[in-house]
Protein backbone atom coordinates (compact mmCIF):
# COMPACT_ATOMS: atom_id res chain seq x y z
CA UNK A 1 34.30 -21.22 -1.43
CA UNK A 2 32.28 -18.21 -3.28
CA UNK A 3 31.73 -15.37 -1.29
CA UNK A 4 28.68 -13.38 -1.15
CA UNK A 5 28.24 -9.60 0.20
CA UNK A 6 24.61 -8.19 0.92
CA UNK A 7 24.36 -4.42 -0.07
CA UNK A 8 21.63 -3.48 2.07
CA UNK A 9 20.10 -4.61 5.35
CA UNK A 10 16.33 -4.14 5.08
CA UNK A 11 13.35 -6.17 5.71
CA UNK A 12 13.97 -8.64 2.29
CA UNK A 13 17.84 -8.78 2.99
CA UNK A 14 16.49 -11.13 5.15
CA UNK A 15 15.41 -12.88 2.91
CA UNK A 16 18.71 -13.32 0.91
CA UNK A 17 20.84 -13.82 4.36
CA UNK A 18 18.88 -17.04 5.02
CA UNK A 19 19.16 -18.38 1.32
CA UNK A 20 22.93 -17.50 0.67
CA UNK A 21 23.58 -19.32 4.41
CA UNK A 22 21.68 -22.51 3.21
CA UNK A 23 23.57 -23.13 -0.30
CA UNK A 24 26.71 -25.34 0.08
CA UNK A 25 30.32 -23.85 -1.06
CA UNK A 26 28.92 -20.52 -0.56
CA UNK A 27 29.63 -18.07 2.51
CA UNK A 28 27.89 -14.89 3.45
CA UNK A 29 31.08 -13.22 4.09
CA UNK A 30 30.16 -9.48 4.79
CA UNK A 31 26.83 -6.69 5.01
CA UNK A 32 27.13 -3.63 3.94
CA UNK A 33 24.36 -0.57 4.90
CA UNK A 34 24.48 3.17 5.42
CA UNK A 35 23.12 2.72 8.76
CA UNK A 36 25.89 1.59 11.01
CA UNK A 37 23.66 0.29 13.76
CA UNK A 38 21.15 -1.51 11.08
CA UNK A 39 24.24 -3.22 9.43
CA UNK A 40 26.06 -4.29 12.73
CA UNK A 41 22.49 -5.83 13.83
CA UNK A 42 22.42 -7.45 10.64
CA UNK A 43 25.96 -8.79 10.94
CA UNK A 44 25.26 -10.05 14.36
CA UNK A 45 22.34 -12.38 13.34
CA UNK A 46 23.69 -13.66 10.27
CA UNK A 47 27.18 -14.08 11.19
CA UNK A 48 28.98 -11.54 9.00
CA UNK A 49 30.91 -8.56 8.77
CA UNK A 50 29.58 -5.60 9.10
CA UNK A 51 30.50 -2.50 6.67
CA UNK A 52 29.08 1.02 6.08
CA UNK A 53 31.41 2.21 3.29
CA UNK A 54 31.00 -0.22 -0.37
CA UNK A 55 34.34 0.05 -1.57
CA UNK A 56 35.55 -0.80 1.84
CA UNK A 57 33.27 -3.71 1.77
CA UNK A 58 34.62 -5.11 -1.51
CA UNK A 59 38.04 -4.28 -0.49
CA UNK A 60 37.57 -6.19 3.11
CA UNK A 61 35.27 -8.94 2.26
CA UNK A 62 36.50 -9.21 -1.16
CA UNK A 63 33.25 -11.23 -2.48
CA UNK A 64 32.89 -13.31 -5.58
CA UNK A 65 29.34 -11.53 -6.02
CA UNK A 66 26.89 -9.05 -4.57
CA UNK A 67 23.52 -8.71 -3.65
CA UNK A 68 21.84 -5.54 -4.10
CA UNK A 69 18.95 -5.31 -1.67
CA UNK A 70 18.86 -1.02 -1.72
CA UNK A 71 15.98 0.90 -1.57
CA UNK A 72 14.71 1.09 -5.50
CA UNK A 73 15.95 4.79 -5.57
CA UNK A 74 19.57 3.81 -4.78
CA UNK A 75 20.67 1.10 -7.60
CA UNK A 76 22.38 3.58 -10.26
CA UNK A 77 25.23 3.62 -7.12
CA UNK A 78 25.74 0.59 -6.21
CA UNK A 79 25.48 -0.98 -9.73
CA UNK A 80 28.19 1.20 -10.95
CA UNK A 81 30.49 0.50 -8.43
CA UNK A 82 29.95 -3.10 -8.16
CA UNK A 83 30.61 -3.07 -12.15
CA UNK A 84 33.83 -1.05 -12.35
CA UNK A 85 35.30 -3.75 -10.34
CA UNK A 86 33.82 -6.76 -12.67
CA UNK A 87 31.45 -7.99 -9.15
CA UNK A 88 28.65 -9.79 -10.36
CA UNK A 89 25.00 -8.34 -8.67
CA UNK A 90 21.82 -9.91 -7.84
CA UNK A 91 19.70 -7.09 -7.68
CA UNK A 92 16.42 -6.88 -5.73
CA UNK A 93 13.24 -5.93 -7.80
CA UNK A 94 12.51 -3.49 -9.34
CA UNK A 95 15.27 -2.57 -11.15
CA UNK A 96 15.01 1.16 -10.97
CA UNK A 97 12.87 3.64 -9.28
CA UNK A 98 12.35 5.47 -13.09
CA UNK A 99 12.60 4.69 -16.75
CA UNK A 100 15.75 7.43 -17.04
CA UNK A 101 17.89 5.99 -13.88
CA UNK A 102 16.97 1.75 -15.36
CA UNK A 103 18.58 3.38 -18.43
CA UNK A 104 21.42 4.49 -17.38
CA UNK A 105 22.04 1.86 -15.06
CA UNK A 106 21.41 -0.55 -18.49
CA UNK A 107 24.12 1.31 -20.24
CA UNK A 108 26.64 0.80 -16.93
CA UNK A 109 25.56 -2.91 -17.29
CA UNK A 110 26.44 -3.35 -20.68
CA UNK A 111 29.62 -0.85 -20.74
CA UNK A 112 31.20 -3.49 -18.31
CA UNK A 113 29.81 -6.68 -19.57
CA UNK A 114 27.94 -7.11 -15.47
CA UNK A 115 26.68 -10.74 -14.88
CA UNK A 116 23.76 -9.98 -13.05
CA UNK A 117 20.55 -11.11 -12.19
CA UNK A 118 17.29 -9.16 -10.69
CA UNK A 119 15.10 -10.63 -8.10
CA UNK A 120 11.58 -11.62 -9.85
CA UNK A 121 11.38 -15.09 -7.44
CA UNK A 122 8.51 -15.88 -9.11
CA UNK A 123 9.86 -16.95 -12.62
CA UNK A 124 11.64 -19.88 -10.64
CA UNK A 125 8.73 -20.73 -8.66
CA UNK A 126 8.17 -24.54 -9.14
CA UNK A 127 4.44 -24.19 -9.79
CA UNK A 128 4.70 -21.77 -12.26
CA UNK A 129 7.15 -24.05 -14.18
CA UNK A 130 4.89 -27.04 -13.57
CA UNK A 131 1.83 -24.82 -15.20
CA UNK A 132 3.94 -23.49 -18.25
CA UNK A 133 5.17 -27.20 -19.16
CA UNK A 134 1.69 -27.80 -19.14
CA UNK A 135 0.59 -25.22 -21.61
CA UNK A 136 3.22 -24.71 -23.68
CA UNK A 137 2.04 -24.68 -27.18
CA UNK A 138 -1.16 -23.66 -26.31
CA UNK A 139 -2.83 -20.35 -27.49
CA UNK A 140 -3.74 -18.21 -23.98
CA UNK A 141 -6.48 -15.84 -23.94
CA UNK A 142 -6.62 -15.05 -20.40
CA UNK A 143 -4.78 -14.36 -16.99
CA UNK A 144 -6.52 -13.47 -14.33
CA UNK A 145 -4.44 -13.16 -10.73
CA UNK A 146 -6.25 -12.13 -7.46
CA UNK A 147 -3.67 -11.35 -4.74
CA UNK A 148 -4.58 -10.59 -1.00
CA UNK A 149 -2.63 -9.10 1.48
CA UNK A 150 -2.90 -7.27 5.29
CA UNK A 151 -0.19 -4.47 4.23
CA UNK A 152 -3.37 -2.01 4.70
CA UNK A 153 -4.28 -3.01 8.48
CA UNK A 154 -0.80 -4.13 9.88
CA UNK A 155 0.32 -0.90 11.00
CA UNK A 156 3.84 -1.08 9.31
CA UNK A 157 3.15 2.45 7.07
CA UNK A 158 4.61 3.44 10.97
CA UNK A 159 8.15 1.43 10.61
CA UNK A 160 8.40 1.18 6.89
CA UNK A 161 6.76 4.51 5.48
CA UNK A 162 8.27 3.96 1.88
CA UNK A 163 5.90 0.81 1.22
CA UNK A 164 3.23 3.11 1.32
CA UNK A 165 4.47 5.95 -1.07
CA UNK A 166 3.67 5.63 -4.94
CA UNK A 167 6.96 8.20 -5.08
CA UNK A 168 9.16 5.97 -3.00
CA UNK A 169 7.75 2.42 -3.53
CA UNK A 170 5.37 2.02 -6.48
CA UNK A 171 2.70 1.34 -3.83
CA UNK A 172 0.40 -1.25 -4.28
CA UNK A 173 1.72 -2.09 -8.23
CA UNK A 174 5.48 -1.50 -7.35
CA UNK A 175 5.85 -3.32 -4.20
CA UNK A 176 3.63 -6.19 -4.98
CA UNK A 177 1.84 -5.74 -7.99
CA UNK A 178 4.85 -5.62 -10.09
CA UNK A 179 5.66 -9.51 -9.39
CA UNK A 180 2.47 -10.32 -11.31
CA UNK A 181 2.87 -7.96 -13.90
CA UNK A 182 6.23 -9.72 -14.91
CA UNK A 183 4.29 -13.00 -14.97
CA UNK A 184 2.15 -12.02 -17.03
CA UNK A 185 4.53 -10.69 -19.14
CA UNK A 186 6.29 -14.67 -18.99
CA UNK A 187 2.86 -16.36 -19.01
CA UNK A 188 1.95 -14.75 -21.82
CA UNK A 189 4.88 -14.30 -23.73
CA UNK A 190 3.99 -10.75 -25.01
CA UNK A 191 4.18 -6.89 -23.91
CA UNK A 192 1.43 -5.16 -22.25
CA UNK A 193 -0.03 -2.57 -24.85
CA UNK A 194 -2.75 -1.22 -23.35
CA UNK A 195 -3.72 -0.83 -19.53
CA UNK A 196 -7.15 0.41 -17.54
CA UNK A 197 -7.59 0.31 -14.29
CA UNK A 198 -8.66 1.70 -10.67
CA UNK A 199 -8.07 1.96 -7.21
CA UNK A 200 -9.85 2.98 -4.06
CA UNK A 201 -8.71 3.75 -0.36
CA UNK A 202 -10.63 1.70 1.68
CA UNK A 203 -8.64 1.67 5.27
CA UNK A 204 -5.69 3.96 4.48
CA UNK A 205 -6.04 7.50 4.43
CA UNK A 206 -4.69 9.16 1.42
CA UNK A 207 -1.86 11.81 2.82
CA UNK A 208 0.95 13.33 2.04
CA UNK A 209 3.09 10.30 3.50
CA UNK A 210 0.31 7.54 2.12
CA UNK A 211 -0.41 8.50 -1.03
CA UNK A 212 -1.01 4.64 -2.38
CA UNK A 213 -4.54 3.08 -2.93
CA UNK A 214 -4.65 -0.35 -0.84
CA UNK A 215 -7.19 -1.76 -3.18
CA UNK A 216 -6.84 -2.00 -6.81
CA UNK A 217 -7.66 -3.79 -9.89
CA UNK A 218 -6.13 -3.12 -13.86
CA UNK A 219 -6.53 -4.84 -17.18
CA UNK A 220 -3.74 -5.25 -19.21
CA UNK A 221 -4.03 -5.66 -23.33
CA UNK A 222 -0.94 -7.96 -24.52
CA UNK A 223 0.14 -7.28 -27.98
CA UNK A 224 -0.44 -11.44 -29.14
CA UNK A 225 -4.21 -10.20 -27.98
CA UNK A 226 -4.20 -12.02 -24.48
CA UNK A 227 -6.04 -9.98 -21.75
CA UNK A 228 -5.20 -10.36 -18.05
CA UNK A 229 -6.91 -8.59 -15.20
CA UNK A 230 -5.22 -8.29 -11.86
CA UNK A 231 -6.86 -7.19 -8.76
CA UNK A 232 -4.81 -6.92 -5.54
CA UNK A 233 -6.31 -6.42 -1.66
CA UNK A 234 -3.79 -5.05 1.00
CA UNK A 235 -7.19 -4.76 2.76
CA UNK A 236 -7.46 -8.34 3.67
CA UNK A 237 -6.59 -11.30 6.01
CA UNK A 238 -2.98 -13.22 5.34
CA UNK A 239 -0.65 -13.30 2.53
CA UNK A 240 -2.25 -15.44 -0.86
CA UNK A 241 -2.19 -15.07 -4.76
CA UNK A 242 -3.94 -17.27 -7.75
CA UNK A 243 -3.03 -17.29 -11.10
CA UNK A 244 -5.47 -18.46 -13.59
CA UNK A 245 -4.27 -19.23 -17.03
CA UNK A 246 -7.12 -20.49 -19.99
CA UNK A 247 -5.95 -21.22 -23.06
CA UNK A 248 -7.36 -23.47 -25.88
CA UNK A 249 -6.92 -26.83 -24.09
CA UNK A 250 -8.01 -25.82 -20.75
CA UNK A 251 -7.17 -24.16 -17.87
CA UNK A 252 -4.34 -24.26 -15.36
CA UNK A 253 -3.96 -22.19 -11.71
CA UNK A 254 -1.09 -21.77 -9.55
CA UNK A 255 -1.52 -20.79 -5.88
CA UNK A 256 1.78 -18.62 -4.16
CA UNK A 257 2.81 -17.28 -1.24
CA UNK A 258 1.51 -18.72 2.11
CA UNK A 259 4.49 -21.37 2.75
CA UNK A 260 3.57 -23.41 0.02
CA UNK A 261 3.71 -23.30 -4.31
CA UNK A 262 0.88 -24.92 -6.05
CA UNK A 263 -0.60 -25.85 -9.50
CA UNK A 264 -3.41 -27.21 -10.52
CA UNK A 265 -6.18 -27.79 -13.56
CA UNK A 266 -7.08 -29.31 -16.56
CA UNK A 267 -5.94 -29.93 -19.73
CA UNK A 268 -6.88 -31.90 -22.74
CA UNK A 269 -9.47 -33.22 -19.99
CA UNK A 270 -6.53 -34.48 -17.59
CA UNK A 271 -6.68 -33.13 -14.72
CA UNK A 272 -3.34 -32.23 -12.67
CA UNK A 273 -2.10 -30.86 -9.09
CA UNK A 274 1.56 -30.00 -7.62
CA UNK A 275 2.67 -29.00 -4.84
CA UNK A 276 6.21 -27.41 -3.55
CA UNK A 277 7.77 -25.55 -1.08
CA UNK A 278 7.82 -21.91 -1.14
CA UNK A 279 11.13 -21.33 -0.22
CA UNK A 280 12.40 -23.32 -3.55
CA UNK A 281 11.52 -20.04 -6.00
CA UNK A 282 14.36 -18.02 -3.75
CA UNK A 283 16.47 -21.21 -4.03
CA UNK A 284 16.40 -21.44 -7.44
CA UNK A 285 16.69 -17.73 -8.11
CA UNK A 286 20.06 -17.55 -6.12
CA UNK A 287 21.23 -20.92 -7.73
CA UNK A 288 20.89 -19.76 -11.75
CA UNK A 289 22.57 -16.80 -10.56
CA UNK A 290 25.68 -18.08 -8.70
CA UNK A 291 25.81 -20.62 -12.11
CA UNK A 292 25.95 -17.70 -14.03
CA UNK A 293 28.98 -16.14 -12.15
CA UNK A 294 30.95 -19.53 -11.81
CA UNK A 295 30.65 -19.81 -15.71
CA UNK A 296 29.84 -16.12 -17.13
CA UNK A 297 26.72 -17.68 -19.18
CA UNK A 298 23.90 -15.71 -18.28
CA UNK A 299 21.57 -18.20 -20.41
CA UNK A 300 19.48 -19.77 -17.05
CA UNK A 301 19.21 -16.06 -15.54
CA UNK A 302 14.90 -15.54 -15.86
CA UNK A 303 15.01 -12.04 -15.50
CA UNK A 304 18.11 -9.59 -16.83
CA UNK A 305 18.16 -6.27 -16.30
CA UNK A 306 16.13 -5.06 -19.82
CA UNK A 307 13.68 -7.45 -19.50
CA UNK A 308 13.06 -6.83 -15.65
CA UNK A 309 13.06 -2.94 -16.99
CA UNK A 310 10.39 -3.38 -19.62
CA UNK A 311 8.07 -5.14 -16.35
CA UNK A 312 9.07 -1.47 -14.35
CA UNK A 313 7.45 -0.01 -17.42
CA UNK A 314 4.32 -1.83 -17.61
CA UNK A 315 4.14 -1.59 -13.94
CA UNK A 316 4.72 2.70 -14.29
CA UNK A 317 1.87 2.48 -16.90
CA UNK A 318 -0.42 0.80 -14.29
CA UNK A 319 0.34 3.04 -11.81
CA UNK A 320 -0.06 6.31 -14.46
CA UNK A 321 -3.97 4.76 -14.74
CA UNK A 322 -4.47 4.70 -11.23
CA UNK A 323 -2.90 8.32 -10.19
CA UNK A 324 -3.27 9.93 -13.76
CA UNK A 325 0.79 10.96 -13.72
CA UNK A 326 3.80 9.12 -12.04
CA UNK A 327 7.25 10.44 -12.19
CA UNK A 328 8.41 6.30 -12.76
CA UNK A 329 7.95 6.95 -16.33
CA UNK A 330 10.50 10.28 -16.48
């Protein structure tokens, strides 16, 4: 039986709990948090032990792998002690909170050899596998992604303050925006070369605790010359985001979040939908990953650490546009 430990009891731990619980032959044997009362809550719901100290945690619990789900400032930490003992990690997105920490925390990864994995669900969404089956060998010339969310009217800047500081969060780009930046980056096959962009506050007030724009939209040059705009809403009703893809042949669209994955177009003038369950991109996520510790081949993992650090870039870039300096590219 492998044996999981979550690092990390916050809202998308969650998340994780519910995943690791539903995979056969594996066990969700311990939680680990800072917060003694947040990690024995935790441990209560999901049926685990509860820890505040790591090392005590790996001692304990003794897990076959970890999952990192720490505030983006604390991974340098974790990571290196999860590493000196050989633990494999499944880190939450992004990987770092700044270009100098994801490098360091690179170096840690490849001074011990880590098998690890970081949590970009998207890139083992169904849909989006459906859509790049469909146009692979094709030449794409643009991505355009809309994504809507109520993050702006839901009154959680009062619980969960971070989401709504560029400096703690990303904002708008880092704690959303930054999914769709890495699929572009997949989609396309190619790095982002050149970004414009702009934001507005259109409910929040800009302060010294919200300092994020809640509407935004940037362009993003790819070096094979594909262009893809994104333009995000927390100022709107429900969770949704399309993906438009055109390429030479046609065009193809997937449609996530809201319970359900789906794809849909035309190509070659045959026309094609799919449809999946959300929940599967999370699945499959936590499945490559727990392959790659049972074996040691990392080949299925989507998203390593240096290629999940080159989306933080892009994403820092964005989010240098829209505020004219961030400290995520220090």
């Amino acid at each position: 039986m492998a044996k999981v430990l979550i690092v990390g009891c916050g809202g998308i731990a969650g998340r994780h709990a519910g995943v690791v619980k539903g995979i056969d032959g594996i066990e969700l044997v311990g939680v680990m948090d800072v917060d003694e009362e947040r990690a024995k809550g935790f441990a209560d719901k999901h049926g685990a032990a509860p820890y505040t100290d790591l090392e005590k945690a790996l001692d304990d619990a003794k897990p076959s792998s970890v999952v990192i789900c720490t505030p983006r400032t604390v991974r340098e930490g974790p990571v290196g002690v999860v590493a000196e003992r050989g633990v494999p990690a499944l880190i939450e997105k992004p990987p770092c909170d700044k270009m100098s920490t994801g490098r360091r925390v690179q170096e840690i990864i490849n001074k011990h050899g880590l098998v690890h994995s970081i949590g970009f669900m998207h890139r083992y969404n169904p849909a989006v596998d459906h859509v790049r089956e469909r146009i692979e060998g094709q030449t794409v010339s643009l991505i355009n992604i809309t994504i809507r969310t109520p993050l702006a009217m839901s009154g959680l800047w009062k619980t969960k303050p971070a989401i709504y500081s560029v400096e703690k969060s990303g904002g708008i780009v880092g704690e959303v925006g930054i999914h769709y930046i890495d699929l572009v980056r997949l989609l396309s096959g190619s790095e982002v070369v050149e970004v414009s962009g702009l934001g507005t506050a259109q409910v929040l007030e800009l302060d010294d605790a919200i300092t994020t724009y809640d509407t935004a939209a940037w362009t993003m040059g790819m070096e094979n010359g594909v262009v893809a705009n994104i333009a995000q809403s927390w100022a709107s009703a429900g969770w949704a985001a399309t993906v438009e893809i055109m390429t030479d042949k046609g065009s193809a669209c997937c449609g996530l979040m809201g319970g359900r994955s789906r794809a849909w177009g035309e190509i070659d003038g045959e026309k094609f939908e799919f449809e999946a369950d959300n929940n599967a991109e999370h699945v499959a996520l936590h499945a490559a990953f727990l392959k790659a510790v049972e074996t040691g081949d990392m080949t299925k993992v989507r998203s390593p650490f240096a290629d999940a650090l080159a989306t933080f870039e892009a994403a820092a870039k964005v989010n240098e546009c829209l505020y004219e300096a961030t400290a995520e590219l220090g």
